[in-house]
Protein backbone atom coordinates (compact mmCIF):
# COMPACT_ATOMS: atom_id res chain seq x y z
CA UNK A 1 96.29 86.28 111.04
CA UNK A 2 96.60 90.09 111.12
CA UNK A 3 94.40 90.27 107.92
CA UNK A 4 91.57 88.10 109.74
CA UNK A 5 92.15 89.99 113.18
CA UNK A 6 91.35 93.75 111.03
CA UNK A 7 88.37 91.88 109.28
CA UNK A 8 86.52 90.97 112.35
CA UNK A 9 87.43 94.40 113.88
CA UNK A 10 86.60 96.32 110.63
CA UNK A 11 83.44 94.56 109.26
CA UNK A 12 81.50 95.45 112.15
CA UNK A 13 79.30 98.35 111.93
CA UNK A 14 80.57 100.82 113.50
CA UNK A 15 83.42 98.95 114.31
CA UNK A 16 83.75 98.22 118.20
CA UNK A 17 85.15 101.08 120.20
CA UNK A 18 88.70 99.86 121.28
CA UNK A 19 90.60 100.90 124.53
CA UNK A 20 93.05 103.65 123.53
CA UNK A 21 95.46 101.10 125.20
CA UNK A 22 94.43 98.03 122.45
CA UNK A 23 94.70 100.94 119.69
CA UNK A 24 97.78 102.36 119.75
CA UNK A 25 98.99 98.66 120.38
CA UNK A 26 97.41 98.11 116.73
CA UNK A 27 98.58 101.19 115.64
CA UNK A 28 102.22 99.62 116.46
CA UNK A 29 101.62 96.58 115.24
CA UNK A 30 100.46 98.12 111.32
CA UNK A 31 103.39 99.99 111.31
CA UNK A 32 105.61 97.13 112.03
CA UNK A 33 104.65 95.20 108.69
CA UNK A 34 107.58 95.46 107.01
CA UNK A 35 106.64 94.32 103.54
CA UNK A 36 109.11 95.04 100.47
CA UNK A 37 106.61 94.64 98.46
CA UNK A 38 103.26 95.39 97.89
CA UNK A 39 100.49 93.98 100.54
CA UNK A 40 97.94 91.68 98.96
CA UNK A 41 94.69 93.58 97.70
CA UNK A 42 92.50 91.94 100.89
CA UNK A 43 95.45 93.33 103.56
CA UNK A 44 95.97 96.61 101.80
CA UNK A 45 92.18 97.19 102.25
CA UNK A 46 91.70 96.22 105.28
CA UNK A 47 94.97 98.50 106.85
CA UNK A 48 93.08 101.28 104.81
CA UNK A 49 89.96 101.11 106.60
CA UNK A 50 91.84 100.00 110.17
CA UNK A 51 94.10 103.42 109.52
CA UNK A 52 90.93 104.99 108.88
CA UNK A 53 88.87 104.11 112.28
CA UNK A 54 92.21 104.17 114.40
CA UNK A 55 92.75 108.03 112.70
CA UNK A 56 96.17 109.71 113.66
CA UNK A 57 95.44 110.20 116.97
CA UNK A 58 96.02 106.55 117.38
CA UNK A 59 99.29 106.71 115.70
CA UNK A 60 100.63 109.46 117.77
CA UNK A 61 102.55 107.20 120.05
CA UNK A 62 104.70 105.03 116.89
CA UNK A 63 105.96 108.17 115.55
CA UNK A 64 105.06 110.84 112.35
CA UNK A 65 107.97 108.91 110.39
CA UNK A 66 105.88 105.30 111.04
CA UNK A 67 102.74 106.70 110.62
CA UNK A 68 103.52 108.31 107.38
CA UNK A 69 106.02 105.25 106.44
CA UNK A 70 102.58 103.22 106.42
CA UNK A 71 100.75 105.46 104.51
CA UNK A 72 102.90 105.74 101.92
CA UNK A 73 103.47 102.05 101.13
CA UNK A 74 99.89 101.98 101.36
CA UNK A 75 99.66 104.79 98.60
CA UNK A 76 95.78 105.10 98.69
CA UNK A 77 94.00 106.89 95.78
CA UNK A 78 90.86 108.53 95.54
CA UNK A 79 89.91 104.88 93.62
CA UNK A 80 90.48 103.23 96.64
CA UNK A 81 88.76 105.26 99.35
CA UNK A 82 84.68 104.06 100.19
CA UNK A 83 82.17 106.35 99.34
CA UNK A 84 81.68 108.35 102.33
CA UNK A 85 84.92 108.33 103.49
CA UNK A 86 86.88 111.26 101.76
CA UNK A 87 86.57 113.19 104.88
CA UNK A 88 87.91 110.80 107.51
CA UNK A 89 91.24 110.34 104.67
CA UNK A 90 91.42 114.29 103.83
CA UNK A 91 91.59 114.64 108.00
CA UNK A 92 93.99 111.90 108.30
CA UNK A 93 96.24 113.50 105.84
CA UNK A 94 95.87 116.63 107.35
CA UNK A 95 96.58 115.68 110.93
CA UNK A 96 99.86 114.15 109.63
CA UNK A 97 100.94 117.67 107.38
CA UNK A 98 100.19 119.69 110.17
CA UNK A 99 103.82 118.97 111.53
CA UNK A 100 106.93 119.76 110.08
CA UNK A 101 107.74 116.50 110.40
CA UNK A 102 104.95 114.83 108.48
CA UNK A 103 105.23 117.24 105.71
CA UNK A 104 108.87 116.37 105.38
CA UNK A 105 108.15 111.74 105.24
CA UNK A 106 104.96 112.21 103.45
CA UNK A 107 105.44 111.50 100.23
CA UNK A 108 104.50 114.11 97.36
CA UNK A 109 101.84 111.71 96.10
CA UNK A 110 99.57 112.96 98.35
């Protein structure tokens, strides 16, 4: 269900403009998939792009730990970012090292 929710929200293009409200309830939601182990390949894609149009603003409100929590189970590669994305990941990761607190959960893949 959440996979099929981020598709419809995702495949659009650009993807509709969601109340902050609806967004950082999504940006709760993907950080409350607790998954020991890896997502499938469709979900893991699909949380890569919806982490990329929410952006870390959206996370703000679950938390650096969460945010960075998600993106490190996620561990994204270079391999698995679109073409034309790079800058929207290399800001994301940014944002989050910019506190203390993201520097310290991150993990040193990135």
């Amino acid at each position: 269900m959440i996979a099929d929710f981020l598709h419809a929200w995702t495949t659009c293009n650009p993807p509709h403009k969601l109340e902050d409200e609806l967004l950082e309830s999504c940006a709760r939601h993907l950080v409350g998939l607790h998954n020991p182990g890896p997502f499938s390949l469709r979900l893991r894609r699909l949380l890569m792009r919806s982490v990329q149009y929410i952006g870390h603003r959206g996370f703000e409100g679950v938390g650096v730990e969460n945010f960075t929590g998600l993106l490190n189970h996620l561990h994204v590669t270079a391999g698995d970012i679109d073409m034309g994305c790079e800058f929207h990941w290399a800001k994301l990761l940014l944002d989050a090292f910019q506190t203390p607190e993201g520097a310290q959960h991150l993990s040193r893949w990135y």
